[in-house]
C-alpha atoms as a PDB file:
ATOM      1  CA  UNK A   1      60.407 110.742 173.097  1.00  0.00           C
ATOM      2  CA  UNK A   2      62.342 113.365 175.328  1.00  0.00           C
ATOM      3  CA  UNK A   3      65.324 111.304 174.460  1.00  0.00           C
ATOM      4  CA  UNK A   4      64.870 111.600 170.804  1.00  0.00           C
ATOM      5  CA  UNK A   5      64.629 115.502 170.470  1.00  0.00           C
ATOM      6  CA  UNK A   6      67.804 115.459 172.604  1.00  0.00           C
ATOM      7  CA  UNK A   7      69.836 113.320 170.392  1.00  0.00           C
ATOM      8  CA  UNK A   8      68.238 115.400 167.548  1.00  0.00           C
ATOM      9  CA  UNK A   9      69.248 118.537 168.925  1.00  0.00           C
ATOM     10  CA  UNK A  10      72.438 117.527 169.084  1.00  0.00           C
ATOM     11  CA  UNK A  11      72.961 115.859 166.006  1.00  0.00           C
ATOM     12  CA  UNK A  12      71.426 119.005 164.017  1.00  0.00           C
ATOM     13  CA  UNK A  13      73.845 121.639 166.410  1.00  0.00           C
ATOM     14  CA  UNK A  14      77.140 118.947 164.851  1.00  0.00           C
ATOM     15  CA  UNK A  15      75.964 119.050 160.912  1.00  0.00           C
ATOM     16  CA  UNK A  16      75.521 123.233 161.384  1.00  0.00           C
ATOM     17  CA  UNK A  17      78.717 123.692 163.528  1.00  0.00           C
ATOM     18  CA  UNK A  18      80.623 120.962 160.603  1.00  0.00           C
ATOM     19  CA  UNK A  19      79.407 122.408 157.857  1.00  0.00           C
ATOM     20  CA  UNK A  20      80.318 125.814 158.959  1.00  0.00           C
ATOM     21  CA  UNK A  21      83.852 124.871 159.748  1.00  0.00           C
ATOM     22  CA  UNK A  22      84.076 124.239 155.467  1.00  0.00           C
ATOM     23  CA  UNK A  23      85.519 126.536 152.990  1.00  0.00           C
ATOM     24  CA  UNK A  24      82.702 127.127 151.298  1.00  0.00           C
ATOM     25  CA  UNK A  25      79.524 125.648 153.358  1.00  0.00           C
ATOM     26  CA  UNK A  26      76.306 125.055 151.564  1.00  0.00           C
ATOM     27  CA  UNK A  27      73.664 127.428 152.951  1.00  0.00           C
ATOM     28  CA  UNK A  28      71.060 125.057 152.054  1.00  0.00           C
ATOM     29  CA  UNK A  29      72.708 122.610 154.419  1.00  0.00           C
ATOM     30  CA  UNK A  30      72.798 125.106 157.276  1.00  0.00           C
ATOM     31  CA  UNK A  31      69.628 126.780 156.989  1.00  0.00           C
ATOM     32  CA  UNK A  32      67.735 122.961 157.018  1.00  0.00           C
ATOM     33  CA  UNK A  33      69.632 122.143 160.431  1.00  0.00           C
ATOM     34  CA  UNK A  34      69.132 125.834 161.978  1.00  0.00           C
ATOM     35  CA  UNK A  35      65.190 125.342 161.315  1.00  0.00           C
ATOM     36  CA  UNK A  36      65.170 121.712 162.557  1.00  0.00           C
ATOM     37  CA  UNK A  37      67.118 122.320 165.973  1.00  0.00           C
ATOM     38  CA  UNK A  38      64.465 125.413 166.515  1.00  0.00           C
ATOM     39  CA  UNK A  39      61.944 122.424 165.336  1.00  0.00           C
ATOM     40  CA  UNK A  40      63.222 120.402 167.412  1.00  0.00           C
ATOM     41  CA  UNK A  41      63.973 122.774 170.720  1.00  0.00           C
ATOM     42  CA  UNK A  42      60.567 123.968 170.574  1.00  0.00           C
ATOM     43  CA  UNK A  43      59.052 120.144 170.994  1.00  0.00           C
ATOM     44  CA  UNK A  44      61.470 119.694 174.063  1.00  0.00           C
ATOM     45  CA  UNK A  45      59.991 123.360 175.522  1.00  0.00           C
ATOM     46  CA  UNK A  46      56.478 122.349 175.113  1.00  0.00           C
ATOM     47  CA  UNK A  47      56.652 119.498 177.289  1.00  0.00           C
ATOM     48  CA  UNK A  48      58.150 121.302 179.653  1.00  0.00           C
ATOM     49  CA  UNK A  49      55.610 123.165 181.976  1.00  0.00           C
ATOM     50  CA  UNK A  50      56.223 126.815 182.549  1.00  0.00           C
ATOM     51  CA  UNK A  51      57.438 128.689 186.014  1.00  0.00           C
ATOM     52  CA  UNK A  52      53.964 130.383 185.942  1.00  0.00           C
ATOM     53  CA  UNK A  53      51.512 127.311 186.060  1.00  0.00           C
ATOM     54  CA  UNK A  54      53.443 125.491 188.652  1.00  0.00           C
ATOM     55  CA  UNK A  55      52.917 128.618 190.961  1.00  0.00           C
ATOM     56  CA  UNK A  56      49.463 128.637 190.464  1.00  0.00           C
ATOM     57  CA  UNK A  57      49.601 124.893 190.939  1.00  0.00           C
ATOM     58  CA  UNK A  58      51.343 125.559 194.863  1.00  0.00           C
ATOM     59  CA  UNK A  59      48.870 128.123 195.455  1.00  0.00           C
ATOM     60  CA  UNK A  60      45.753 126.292 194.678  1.00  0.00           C
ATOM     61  CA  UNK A  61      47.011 123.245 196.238  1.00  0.00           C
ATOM     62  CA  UNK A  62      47.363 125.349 199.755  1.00  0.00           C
ATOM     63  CA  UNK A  63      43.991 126.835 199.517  1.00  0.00           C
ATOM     64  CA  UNK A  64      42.373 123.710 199.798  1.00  0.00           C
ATOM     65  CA  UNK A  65      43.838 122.783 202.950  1.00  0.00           C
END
């Protein structure tokens, strides 16, 4: 599933950056794939555990010992 949102992510950041390069890009176009790569970067984030909980993770894990 990781895989997906990364080939997503990139795929959206290609259609924005393409469609910008044109004369006159649609902003229907560009809005749609600036709210589906923050979609889609915010599902990668969430399955990423935070800095914070892996601390506390350490430091209960040593208190048990």
């Amino acid at each position: 599933m990781k895989t997906i949102y990364i080939l997503l992510i990139f795929a959206l950041a290609f259609v924005a950056l393409f469609e910008q390069s044109k004369a006159e890009p649609n902003k229907f176009i560009m809005i749609a794939a600036m709210v589906a790569f923050v979609y889609g970067l915010s599902r990668l984030m969430a399955k990423v555990p935070s800095k914070g909980e892996r601390n506390n993770d350490d430091e209960n894990g040593s208190e048990n010992i």
